[in-house]
Protein backbone atom coordinates (compact mmCIF):
# COMPACT_ATOMS: atom_id res chain seq x y z
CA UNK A 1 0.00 0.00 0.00
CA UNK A 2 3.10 2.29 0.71
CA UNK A 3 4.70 1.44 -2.36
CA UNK A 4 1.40 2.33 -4.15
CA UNK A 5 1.21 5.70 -2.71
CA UNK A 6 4.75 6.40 -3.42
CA UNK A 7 4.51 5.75 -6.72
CA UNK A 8 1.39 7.32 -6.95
CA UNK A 9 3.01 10.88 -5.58
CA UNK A 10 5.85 10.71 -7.94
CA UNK A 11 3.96 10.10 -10.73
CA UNK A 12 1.59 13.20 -9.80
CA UNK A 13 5.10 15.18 -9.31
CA UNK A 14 6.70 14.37 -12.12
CA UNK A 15 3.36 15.19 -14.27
CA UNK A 16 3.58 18.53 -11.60
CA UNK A 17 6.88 18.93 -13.36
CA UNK A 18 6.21 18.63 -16.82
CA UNK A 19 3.42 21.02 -16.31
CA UNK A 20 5.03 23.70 -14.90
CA UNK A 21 7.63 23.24 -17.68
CA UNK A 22 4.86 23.21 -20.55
CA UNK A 23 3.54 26.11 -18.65
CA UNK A 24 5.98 28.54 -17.36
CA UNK A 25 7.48 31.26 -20.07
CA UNK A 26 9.58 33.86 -19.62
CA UNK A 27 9.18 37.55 -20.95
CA UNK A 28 12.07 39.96 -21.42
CA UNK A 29 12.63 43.61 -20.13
CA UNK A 30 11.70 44.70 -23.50
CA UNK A 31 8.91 42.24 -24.97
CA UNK A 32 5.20 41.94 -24.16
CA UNK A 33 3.34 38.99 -24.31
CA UNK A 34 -0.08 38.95 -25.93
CA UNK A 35 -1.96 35.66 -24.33
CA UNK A 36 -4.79 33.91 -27.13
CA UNK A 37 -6.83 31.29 -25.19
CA UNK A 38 -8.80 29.13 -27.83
CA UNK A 39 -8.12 31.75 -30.21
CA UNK A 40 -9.43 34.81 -28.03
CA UNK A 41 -7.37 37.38 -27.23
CA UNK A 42 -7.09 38.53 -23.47
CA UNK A 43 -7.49 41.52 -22.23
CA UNK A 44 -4.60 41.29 -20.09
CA UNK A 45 -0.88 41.73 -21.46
CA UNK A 46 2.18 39.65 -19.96
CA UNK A 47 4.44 41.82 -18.50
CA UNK A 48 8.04 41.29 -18.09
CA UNK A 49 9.39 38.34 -16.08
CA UNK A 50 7.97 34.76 -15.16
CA UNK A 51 4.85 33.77 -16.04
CA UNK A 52 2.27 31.00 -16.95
CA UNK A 53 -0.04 29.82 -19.35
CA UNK A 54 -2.58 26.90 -19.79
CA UNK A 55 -0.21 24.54 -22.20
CA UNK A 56 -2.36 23.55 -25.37
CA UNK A 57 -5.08 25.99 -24.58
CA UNK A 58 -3.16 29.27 -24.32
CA UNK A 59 -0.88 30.41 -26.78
CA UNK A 60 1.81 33.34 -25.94
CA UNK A 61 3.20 35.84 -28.42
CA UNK A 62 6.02 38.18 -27.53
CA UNK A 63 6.12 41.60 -29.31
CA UNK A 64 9.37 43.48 -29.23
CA UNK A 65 8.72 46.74 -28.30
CA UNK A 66 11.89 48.64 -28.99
CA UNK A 67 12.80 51.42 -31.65
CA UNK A 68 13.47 49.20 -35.05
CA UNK A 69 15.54 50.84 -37.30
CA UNK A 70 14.36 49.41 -41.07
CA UNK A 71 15.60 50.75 -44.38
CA UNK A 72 13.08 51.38 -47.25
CA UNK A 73 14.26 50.28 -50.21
CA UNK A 74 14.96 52.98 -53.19
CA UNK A 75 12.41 54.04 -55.16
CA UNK A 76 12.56 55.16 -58.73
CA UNK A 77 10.26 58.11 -59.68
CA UNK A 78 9.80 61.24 -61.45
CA UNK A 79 9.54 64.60 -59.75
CA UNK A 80 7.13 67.33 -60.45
CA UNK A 81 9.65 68.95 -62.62
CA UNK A 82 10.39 65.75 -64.95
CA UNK A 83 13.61 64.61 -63.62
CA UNK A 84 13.98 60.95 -62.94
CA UNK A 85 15.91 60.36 -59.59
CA UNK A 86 15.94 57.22 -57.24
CA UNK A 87 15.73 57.54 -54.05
CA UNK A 88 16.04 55.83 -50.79
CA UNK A 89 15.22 56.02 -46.74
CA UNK A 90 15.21 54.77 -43.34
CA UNK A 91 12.38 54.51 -40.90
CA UNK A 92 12.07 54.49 -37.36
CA UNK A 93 9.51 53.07 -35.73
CA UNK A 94 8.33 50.94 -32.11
CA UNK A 95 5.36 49.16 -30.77
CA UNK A 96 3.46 50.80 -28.51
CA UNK A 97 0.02 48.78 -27.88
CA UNK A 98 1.18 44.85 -27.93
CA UNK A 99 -2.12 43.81 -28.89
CA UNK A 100 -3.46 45.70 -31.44
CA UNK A 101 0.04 44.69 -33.48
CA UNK A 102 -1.06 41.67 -32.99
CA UNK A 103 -4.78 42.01 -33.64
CA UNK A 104 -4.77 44.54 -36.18
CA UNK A 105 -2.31 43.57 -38.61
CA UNK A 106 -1.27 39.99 -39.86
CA UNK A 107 2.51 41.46 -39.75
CA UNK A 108 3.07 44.87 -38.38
CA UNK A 109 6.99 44.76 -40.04
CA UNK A 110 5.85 43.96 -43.19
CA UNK A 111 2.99 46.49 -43.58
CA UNK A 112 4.99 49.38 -41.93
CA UNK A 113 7.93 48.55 -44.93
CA UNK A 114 5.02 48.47 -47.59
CA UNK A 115 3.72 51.58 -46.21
CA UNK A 116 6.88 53.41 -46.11
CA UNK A 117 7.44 52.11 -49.73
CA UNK A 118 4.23 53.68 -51.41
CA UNK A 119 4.48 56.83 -49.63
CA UNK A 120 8.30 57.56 -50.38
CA UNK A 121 7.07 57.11 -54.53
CA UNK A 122 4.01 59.49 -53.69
CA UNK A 123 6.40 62.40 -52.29
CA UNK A 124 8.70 62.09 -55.16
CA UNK A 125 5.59 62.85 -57.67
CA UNK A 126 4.62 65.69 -55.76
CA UNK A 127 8.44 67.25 -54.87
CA UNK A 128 10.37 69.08 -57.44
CA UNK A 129 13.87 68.31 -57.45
CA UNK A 130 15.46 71.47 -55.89
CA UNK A 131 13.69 70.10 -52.80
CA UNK A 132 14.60 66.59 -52.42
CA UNK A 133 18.19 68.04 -52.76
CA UNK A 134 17.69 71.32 -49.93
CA UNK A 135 14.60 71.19 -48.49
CA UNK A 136 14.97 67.28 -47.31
CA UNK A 137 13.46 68.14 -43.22
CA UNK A 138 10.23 69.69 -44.57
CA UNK A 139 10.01 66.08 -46.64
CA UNK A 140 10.91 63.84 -43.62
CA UNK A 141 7.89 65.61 -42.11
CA UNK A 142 5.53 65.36 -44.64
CA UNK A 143 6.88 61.60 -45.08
CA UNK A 144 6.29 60.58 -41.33
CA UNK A 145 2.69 61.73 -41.75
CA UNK A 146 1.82 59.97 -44.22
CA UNK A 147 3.08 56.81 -42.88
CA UNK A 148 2.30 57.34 -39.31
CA UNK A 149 -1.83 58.33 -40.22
CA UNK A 150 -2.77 54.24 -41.03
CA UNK A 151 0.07 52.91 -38.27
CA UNK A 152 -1.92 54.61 -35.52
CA UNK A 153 -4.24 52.33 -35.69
CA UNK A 154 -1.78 49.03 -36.16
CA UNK A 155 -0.32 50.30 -32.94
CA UNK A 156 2.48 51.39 -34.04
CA UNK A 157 4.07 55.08 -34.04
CA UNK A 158 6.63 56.01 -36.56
CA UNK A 159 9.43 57.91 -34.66
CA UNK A 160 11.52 59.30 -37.09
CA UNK A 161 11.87 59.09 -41.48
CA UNK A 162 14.86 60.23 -43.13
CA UNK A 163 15.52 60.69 -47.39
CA UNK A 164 19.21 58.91 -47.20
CA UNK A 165 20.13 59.28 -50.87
CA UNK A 166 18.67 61.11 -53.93
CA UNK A 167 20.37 59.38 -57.09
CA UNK A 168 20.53 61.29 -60.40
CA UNK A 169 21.33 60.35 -63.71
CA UNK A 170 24.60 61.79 -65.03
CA UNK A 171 23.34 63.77 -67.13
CA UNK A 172 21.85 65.97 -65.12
CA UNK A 173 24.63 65.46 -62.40
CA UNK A 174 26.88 67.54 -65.49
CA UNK A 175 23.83 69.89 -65.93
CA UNK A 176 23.71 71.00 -62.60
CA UNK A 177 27.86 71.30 -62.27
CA UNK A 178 27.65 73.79 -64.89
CA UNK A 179 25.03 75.62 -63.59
CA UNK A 180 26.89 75.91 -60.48
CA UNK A 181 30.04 76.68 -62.23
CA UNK A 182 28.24 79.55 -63.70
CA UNK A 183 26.91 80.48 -61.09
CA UNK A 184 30.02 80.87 -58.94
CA UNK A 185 31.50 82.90 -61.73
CA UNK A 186 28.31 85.47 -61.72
CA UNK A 187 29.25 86.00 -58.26
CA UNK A 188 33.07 86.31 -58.51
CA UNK A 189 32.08 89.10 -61.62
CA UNK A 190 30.01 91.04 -59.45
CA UNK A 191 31.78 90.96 -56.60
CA UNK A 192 35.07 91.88 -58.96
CA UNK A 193 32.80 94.89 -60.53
CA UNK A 194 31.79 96.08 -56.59
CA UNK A 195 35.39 95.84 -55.60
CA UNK A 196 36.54 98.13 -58.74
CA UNK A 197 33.47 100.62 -57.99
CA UNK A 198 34.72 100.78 -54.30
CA UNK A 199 38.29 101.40 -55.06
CA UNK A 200 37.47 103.78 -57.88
CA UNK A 201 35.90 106.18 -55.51
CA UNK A 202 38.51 105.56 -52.86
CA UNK A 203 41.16 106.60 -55.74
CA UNK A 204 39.32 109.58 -56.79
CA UNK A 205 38.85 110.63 -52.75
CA UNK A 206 42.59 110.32 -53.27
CA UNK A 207 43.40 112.33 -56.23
CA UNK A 208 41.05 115.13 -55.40
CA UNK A 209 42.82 115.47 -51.69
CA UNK A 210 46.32 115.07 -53.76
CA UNK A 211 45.45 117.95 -55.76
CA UNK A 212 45.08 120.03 -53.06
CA UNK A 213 48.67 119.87 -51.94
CA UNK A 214 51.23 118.45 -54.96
CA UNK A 215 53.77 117.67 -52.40
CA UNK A 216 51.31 114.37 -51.35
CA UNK A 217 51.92 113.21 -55.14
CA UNK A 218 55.76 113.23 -55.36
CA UNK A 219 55.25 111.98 -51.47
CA UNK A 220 53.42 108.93 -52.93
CA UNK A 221 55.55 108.59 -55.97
CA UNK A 222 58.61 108.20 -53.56
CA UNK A 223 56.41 105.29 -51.40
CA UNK A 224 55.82 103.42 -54.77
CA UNK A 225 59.39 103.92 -56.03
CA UNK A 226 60.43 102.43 -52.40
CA UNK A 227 58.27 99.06 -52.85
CA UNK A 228 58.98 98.32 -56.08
CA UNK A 229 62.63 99.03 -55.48
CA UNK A 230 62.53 96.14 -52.64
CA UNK A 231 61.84 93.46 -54.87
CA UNK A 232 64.71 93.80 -56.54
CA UNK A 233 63.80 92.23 -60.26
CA UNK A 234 62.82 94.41 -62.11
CA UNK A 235 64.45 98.04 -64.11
CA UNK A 236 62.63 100.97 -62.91
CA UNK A 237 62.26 104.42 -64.46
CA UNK A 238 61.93 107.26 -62.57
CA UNK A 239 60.47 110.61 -63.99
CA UNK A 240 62.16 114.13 -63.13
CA UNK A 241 59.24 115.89 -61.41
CA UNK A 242 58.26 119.01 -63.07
CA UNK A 243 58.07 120.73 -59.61
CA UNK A 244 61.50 119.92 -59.05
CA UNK A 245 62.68 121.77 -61.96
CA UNK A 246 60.60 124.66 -60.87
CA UNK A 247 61.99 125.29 -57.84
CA UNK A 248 65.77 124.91 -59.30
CA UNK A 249 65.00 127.57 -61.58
CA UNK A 250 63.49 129.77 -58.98
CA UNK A 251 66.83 129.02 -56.88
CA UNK A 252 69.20 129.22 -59.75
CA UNK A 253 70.54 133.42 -59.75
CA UNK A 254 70.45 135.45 -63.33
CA UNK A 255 73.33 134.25 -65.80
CA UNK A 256 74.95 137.92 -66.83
CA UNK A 257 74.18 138.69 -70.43
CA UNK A 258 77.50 137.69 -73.03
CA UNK A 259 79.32 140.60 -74.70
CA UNK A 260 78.64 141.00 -78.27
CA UNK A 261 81.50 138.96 -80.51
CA UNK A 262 83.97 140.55 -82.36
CA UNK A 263 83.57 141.32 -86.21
CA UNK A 264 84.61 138.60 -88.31
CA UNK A 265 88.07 139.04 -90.51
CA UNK A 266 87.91 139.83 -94.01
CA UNK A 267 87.33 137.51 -96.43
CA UNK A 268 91.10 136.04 -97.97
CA UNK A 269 91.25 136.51 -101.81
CA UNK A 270 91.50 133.32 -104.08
CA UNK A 271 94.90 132.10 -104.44
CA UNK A 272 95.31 132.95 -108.60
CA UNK A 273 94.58 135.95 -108.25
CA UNK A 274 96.74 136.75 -105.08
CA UNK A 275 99.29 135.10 -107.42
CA UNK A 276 99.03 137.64 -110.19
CA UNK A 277 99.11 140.61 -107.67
CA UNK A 278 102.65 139.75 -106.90
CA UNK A 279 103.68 138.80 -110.54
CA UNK A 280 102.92 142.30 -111.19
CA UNK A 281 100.43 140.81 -114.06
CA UNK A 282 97.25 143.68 -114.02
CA UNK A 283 93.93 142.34 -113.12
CA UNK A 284 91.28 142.42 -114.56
CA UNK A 285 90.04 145.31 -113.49
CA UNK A 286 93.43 147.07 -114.32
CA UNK A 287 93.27 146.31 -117.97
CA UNK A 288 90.27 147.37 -118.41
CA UNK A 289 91.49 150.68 -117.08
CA UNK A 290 94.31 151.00 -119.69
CA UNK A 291 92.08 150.00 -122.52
CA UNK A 292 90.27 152.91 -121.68
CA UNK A 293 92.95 155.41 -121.11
């Protein structure tokens, strides 16, 4: 009769045992667990910790409730402008009621990735391209809304959607360098033309305060001839100031007047006829005297 009973208590423990091991689960810091008995849902959610459940009537599913980070695949599209671009996201998102992820949706993952699929494609049609490239926050905004309107009621809240990459064709990748380009060198001219307006007036401040005093112009002459002089490679001309030669003249005392030169001597006669004159031959002159005496 002993024997009987002892056997009879360890076979009740050890079917003690295997219930308790059928029955007891365990649910992380982080998970919920959503109970179904017979296929109805519970109204109470497992918290962390130990806890039990009716084995083969109750069936326990744990839903993660921490931030999941899930990229959306790219999307081709055309923007409201007509430029083709591809691009691609990430979404962050968590569970926040265990059961109605559970309830509501056959799988919460997959519907938020569809979700976040469709309504990436729908901001490209409606975006021109300037913004996808500039204006990516208001986007992210506009994004989140649209996905986070039907996830409310999956139970699931959308924390954060970010544009990662806007793709273009190369094309209009060289389109838009040259644009730039020009761009940069509209700037550079104008800001060239402002500097040359600015220094103009500066130089004619400068001129009309030089021509006040002269002095200030050889004074800056001398400054220039000084820096070029410095470097040391090049020849450098320097012109004789006018004022200079002004005031040498003003110093310089009256030259006396020269004396009148003496009269020339007389003009030597030709050599024949000085030759004749000692011959004692008459001239011409003389023998025209005797023909007439």
């Amino acid at each position: 009769m002993v024997e009987e009973l002892v056997a009879a208590g360890l076979t009740l423990g050890s079917v003690g045992v295997v219930y308790v091991m059928a029955a007891a689960r365990v649910v992380k810091q982080y998970e919920r667990g959503v109970v179904l008995r017979l296929g109805r849902l519970q109204q109470s959610v497992r918290g962390p910790g130990f806890t039990m459940v009716v084995p083969f009537v109750d069936r326990l599913r744990k839903v993660n409730m921490q931030i999941v980070t899930m990229p959306v695949p790219a999307q081709d599209g055309i923007t409201r402008d007509n430029v083709t671009v591809r691009v691609d996201a990430v979404i962050y998102f968590k569970v926040v009621d265990a059961a109605e992820a559970v309830m509501q949706v056959e799988d919460y993952r997959f519907a938020v990735s569809q979700m976040a699929q469709t309504s990436l494609r729908s901001i490209i049609g409606k975006s021109d391209l300037d913004d996808l490239l500039s204006n990516r926050e208001k986007l992210n905004q506009g994004l989140e809304l649209m996905i986070d309107s039907p996830a409310i009621g999956w139970g699931v809240q959308i924390d954060r959607v970010e544009i990662k990459d806007v793709s273009l064709p190369e094309t209009m990748k060289r389109s838009m360098a040259r644009q730039a380009e020009a761009d940069r060198e509209r700037r550079a001219r104008v800001i060239n033309a402002d500097a040359e307006l600015q220094a103009s007036k500066k130089l004619a401040e400068a001129a009309h305060e030089m021509s006040e005093e002269p002095a200030a112009l050889q004074l800056r002459l001398l400054q220039t001839v000084v820096a070029v002089a410095a470097e040391k490679n090049s020849t450098l001309v320097l012109p004789f100031p006018v004022e200079l030669l002004r005031f040498l003249e003003r110093a310089q005392p009256a030259l006396p007047q020269q004396q009148q030169p003496p009269p020339a001597p007389p003009a030597k006669l030709p050599e024949s006829g000085a030759q004749g004159a000692e011959a004692g031959e008459p001239g011409p002159s003389e023998g025209s005297r005797t023909g007439q005496d």
